[in-house]
C-alpha atoms as a PDB file:
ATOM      1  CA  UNK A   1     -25.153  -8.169  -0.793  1.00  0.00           C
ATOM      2  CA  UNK A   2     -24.131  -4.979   1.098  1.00  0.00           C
ATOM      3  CA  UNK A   3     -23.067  -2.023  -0.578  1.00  0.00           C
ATOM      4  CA  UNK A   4     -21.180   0.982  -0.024  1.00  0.00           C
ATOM      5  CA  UNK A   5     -20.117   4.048  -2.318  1.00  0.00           C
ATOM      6  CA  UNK A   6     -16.277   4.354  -2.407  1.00  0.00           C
ATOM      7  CA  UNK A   7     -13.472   5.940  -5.158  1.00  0.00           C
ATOM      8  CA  UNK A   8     -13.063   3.858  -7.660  1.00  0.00           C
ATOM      9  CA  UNK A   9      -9.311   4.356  -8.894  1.00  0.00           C
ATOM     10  CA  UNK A  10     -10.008   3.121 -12.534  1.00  0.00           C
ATOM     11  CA  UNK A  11     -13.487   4.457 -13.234  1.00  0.00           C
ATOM     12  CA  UNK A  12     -11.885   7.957 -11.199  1.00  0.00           C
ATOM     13  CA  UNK A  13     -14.458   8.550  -9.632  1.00  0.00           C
ATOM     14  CA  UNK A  14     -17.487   7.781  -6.279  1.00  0.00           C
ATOM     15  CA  UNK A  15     -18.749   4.439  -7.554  1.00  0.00           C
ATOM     16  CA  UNK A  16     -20.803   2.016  -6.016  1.00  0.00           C
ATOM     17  CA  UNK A  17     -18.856  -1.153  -4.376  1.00  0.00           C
ATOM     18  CA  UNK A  18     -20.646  -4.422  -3.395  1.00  0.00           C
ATOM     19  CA  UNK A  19     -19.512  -7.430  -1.541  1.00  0.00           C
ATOM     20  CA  UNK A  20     -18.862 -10.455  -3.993  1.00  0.00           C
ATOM     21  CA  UNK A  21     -20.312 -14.228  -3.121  1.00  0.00           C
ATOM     22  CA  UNK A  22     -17.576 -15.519  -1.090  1.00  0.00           C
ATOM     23  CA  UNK A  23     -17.115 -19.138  -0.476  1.00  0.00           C
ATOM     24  CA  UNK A  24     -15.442 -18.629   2.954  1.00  0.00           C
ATOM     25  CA  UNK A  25     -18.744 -17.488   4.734  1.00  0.00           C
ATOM     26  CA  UNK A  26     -17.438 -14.854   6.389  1.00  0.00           C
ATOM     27  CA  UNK A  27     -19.148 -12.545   8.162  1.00  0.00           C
ATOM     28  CA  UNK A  28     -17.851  -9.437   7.248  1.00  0.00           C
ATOM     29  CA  UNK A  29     -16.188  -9.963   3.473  1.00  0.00           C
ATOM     30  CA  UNK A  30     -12.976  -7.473   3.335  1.00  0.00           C
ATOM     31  CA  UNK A  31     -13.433  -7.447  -0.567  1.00  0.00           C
ATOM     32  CA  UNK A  32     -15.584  -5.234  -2.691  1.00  0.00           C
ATOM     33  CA  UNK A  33     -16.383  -4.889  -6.268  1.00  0.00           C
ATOM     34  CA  UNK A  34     -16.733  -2.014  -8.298  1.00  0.00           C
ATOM     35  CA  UNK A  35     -20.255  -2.386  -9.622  1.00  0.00           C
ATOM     36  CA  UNK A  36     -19.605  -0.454 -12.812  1.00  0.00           C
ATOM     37  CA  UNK A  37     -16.157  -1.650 -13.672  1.00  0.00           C
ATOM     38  CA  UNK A  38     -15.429  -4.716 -11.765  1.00  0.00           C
ATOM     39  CA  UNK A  39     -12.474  -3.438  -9.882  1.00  0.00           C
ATOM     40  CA  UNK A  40     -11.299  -5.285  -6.989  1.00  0.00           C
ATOM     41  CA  UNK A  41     -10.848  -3.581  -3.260  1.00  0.00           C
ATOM     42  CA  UNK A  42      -9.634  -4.853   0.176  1.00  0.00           C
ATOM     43  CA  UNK A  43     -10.722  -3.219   3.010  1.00  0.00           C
ATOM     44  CA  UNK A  44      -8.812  -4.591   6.485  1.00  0.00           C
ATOM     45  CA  UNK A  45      -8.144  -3.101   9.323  1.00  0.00           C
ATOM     46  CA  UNK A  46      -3.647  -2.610   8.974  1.00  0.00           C
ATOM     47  CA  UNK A  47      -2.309  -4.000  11.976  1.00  0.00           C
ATOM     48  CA  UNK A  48       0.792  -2.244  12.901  1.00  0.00           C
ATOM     49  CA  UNK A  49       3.826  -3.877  15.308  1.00  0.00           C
ATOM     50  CA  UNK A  50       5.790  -1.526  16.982  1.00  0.00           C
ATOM     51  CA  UNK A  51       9.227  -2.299  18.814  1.00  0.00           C
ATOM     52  CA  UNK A  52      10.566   0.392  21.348  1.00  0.00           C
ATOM     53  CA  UNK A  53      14.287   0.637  21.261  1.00  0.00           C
ATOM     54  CA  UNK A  54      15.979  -1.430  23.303  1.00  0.00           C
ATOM     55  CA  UNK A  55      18.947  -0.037  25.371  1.00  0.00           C
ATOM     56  CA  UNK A  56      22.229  -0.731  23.977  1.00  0.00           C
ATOM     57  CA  UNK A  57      24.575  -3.827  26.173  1.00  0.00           C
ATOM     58  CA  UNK A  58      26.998  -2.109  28.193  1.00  0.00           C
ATOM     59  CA  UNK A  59      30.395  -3.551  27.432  1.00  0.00           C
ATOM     60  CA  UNK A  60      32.214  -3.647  30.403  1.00  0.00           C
ATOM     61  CA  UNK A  61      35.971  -1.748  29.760  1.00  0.00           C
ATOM     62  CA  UNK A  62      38.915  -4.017  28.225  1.00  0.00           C
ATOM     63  CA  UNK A  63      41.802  -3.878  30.532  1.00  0.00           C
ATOM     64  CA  UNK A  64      45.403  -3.117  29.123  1.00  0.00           C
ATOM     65  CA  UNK A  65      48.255  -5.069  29.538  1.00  0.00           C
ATOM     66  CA  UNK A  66      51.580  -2.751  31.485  1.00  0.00           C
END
């Protein structure tokens, strides 16, 4: 198990966080484990989608009736 030191919102404070046996087999397990308290932590990279604004339709003028 690999471990790293991060903050530890319940214990408040730099705690030591391991990896947890995980059934999936994955290579690099996003979850950690607070090795004092047990508290849970996901670390994933965020993935962020960004749409440009798209120029609005121009609506061609209505014609009037004389």
């Amino acid at each position: 198990m690999s471990e790293r030191e991060l903050r530890c919102v319940i214990c408040d404070g730099d705690m030591m966080f391991e990896v947890p046996p995980c059934p999936d087999d994955h290579d690099d397990c996003p979850e950690l484990v607070c090795t004092r308290c047990g508290a849970a932590e996901v670390v994933a990279p965020i993935v962020v989608h960004l749409w440009g604004k798209q120029p609005a339709a121009q609506v061609p003028h209505q014609r009037r009736a004389a």
